[in-house]
Protein backbone atom coordinates (compact mmCIF):
# COMPACT_ATOMS: atom_id res chain seq x y z
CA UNK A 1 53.56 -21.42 -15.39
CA UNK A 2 51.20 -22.67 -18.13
CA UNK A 3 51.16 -25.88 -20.23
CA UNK A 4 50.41 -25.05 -24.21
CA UNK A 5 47.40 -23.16 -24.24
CA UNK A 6 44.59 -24.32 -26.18
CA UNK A 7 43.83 -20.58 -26.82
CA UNK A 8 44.89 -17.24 -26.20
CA UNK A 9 43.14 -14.02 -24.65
CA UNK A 10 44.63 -11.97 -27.68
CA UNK A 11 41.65 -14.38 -30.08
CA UNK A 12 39.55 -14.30 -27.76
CA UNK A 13 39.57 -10.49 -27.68
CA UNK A 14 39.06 -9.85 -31.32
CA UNK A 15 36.13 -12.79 -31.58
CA UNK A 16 34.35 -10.83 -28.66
CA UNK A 17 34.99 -7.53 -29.91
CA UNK A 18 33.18 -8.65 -33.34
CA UNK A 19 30.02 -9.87 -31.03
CA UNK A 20 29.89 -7.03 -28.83
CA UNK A 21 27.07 -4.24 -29.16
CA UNK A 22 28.82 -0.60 -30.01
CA UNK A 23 27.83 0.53 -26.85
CA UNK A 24 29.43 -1.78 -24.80
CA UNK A 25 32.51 -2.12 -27.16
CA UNK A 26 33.18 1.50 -26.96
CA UNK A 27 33.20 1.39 -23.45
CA UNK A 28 35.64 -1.63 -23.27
CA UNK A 29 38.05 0.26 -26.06
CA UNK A 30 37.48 3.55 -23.57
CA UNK A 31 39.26 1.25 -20.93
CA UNK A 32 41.55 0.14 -22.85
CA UNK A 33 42.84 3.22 -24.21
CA UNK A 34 42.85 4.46 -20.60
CA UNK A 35 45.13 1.39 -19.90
CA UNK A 36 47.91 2.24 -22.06
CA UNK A 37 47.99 5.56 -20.59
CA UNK A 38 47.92 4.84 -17.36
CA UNK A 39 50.98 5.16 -15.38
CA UNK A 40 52.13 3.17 -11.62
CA UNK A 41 50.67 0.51 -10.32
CA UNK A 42 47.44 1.94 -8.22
CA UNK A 43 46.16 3.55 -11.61
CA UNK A 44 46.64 0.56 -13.43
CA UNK A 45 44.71 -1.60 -10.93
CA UNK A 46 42.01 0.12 -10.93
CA UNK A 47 41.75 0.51 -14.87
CA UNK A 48 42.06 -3.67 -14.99
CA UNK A 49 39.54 -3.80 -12.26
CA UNK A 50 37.11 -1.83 -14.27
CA UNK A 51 38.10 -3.67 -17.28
CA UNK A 52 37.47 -6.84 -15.89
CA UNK A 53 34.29 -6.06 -14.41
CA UNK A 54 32.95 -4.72 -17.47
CA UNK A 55 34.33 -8.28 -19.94
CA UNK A 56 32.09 -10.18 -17.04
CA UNK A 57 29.45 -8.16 -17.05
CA UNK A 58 29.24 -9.18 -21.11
CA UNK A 59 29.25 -12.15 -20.40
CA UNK A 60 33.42 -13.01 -20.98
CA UNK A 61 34.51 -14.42 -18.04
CA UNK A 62 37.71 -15.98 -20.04
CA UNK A 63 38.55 -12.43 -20.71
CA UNK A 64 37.44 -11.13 -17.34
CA UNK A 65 39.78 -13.78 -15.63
CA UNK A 66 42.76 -12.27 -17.65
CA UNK A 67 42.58 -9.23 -16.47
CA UNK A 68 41.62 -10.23 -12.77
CA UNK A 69 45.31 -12.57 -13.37
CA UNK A 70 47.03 -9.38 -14.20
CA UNK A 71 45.99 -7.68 -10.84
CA UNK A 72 47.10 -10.28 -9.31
CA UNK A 73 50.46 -11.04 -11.08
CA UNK A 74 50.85 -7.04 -10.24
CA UNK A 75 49.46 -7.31 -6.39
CA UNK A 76 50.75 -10.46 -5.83
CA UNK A 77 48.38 -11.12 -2.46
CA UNK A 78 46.11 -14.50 -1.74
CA UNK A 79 43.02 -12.43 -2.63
CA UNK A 80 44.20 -11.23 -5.53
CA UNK A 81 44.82 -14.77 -7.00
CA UNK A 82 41.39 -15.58 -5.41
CA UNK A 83 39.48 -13.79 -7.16
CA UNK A 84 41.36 -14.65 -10.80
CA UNK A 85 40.84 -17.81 -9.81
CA UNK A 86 37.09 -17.60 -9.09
CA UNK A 87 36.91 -15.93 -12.11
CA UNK A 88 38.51 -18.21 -14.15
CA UNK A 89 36.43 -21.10 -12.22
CA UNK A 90 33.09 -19.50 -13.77
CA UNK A 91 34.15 -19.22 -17.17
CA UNK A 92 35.17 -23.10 -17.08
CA UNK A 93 31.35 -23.95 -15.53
CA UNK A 94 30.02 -21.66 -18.41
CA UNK A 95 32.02 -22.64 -21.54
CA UNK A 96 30.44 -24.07 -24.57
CA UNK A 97 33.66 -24.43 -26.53
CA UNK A 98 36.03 -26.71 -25.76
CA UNK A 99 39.18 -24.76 -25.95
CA UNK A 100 37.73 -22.08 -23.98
CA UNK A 101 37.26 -24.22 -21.56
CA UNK A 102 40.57 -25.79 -21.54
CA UNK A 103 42.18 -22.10 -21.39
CA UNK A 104 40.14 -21.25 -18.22
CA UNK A 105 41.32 -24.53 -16.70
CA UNK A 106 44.81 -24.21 -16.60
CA UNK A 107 44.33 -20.57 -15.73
CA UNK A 108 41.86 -21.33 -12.74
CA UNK A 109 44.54 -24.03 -11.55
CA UNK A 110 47.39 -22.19 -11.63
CA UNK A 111 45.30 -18.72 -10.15
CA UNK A 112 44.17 -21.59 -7.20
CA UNK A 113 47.44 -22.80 -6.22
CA UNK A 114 49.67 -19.99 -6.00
CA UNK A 115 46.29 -18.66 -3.61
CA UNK A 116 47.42 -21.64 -1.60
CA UNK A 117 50.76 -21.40 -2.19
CA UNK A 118 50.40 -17.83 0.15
CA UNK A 119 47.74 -19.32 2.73
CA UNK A 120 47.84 -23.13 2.71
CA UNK A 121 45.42 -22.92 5.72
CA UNK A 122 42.51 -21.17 3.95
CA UNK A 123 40.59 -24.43 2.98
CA UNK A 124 38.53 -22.05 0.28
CA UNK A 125 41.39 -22.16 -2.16
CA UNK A 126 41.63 -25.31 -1.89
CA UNK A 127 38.22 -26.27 -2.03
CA UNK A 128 37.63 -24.26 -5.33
CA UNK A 129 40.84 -25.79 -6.93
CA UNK A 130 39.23 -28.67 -6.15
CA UNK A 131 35.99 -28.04 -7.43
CA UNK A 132 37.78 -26.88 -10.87
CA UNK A 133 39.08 -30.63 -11.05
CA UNK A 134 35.45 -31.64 -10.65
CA UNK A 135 34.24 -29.64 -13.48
CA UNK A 136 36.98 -29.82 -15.59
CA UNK A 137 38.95 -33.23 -15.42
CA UNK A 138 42.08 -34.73 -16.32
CA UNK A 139 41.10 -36.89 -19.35
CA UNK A 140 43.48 -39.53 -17.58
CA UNK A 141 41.81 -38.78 -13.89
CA UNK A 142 38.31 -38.19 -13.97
CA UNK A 143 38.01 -38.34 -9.78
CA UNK A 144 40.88 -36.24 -9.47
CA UNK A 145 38.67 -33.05 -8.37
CA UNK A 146 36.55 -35.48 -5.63
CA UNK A 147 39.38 -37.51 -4.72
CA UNK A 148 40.81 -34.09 -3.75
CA UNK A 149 38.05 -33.28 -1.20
CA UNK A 150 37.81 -36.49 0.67
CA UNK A 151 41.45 -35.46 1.19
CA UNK A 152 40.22 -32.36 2.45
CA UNK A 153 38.27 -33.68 4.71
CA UNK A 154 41.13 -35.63 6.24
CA UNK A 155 42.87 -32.34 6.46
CA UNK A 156 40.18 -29.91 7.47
CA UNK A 157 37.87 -32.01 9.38
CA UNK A 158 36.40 -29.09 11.23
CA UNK A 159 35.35 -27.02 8.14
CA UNK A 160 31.68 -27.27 7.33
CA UNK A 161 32.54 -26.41 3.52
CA UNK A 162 34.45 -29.34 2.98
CA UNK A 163 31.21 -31.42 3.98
CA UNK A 164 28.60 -29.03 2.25
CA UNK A 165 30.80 -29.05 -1.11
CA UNK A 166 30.79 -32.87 -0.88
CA UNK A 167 27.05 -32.71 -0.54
CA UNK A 168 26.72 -30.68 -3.46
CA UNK A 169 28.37 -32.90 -5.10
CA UNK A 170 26.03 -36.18 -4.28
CA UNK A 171 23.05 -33.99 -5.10
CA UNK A 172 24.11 -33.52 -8.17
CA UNK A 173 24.36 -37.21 -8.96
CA UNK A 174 21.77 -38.10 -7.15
CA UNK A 175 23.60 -39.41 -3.71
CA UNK A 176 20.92 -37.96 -1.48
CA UNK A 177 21.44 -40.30 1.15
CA UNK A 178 25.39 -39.82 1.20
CA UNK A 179 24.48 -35.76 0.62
CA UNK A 180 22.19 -35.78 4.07
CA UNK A 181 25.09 -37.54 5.80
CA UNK A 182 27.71 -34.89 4.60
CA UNK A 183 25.34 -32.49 5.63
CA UNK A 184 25.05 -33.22 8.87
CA UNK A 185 28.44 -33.94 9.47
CA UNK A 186 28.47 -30.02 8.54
CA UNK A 187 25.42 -29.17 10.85
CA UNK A 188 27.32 -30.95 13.97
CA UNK A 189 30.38 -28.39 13.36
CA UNK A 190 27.94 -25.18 13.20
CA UNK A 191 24.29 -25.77 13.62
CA UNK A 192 23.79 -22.44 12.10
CA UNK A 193 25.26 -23.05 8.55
CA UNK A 194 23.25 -21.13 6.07
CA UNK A 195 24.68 -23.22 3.07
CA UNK A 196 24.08 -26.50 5.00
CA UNK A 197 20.08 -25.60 5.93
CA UNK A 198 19.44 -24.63 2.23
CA UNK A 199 21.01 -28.20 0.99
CA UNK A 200 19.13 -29.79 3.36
CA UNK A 201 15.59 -29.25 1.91
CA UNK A 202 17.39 -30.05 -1.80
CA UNK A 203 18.85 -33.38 -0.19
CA UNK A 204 15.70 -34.09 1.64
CA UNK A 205 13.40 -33.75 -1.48
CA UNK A 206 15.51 -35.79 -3.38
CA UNK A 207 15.16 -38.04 -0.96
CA UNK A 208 11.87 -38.03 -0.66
CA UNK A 209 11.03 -36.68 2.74
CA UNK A 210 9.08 -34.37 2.40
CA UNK A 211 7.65 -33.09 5.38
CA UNK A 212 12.03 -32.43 6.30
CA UNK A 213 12.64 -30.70 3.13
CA UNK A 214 9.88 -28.31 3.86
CA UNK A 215 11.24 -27.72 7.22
CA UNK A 216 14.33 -27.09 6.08
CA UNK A 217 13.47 -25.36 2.89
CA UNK A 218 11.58 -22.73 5.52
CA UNK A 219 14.07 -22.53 7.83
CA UNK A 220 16.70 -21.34 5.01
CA UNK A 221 14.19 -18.43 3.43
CA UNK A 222 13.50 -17.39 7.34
CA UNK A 223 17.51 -17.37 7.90
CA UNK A 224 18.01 -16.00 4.21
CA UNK A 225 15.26 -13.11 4.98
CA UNK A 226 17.40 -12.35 8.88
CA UNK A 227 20.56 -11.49 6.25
């Protein structure tokens, strides 16, 4: 499934058991211990689950993505592999080193596709595979991750996320014109778009309307406060 891994969970383990504080480490090792005793699949689960939850909490996403895969290698369903995935997307925005990074790249990809690979319609997973191109790319194809959503678009040109992601995307490099287009585009397709209001007032201030990106900016907190 995975190319040579630039690391492996087993070294990441033992560097982030020497930062942890004793509480939280004894709580982890509590976990574990339950782990190996644990016996079919439903006790397991929920062990990893905890387990996972706690590595995030502490701020090891890497490690919390491993054991979110092994749900999912156990469960086997499109959420499961979601939410490794997403997991494993997180850690790559947050890593400092390099071959952390790497090793939550290949993970996230192959947590992504095999989502897709049970629901090829749920334009999510294929967004955030995406999206993990965009943040981590191919040495070789540095547009891989946006190349992938214009094809999106082509594909799913009724889904507002497609057009709010690519929005995101020109915000962040400054494409405020091309992000209030997108934006729109999402806006014509459901006028009530949460996600698409709140980009709005970013887009429009970048822009340098100001007088829109207040109206905008309001009309998120007032939709923001309804929820």
């Amino acid at each position: 499934m995975l190319q040579a891994e630039a690391t492996n969970v087993n070294l990441l383990m033992r560097e982030a058991h020497d930062e942890l504080p004793a509480s939280q480490l004894s709580t982890i090792q509590a976990l574990q211990q339950e782990l190996s005793q644990a016996s079919g699949d439903s006790a397991r689960t929920a062990v990893l689950q905890q387990l996972s939850g706690r590595w995030y909490e502490s701020g090891y996403p890497a490690i919390a993505g491993h054991y979110a895969q092994e749900i999912a290698e156990t469960d086997g369903g499109e959420r499961a592999w979601s939410i490794a995935g997403t997991t494993y997307a997180i850690c790559v925005q947050r890593a400092v080193d390099a071959k952390v990074r790497e090793f939550c790249t290949q993970r996230a990809i192959v947590a992504f596709e095999n989502a897709i690979s049970l629901n090829p319609d749920e334009v999510q997973h294929q967004v955030n595979l995406a999206l993990t191109y965009t943040d981590s790319p191919p040495p070789n194809e540095p547009m891989k991750g946006v190349l992938m959503l214009r094809e999106l678009e082509q594909t799913f040109p009724e889904s507002p996320l497609v057009y709010t992601t690519l929005a995101q995307l020109a915000i962040r490099t400054g494409q405020f014109e091309r992000s209030l287009q997108r934006l729109n585009q999402a806006l014509e397709i459901d006028p009530s778009n949460l996600n698409a209001i709140c980009l709005l007032a970013q887009a429009h201030a970048g822009a340098g309307n100001a007088t829109e990106a207040q109206r905008f900016d309001q009309q998120c907190r007032n939709m923001q406060n309804e929820n």
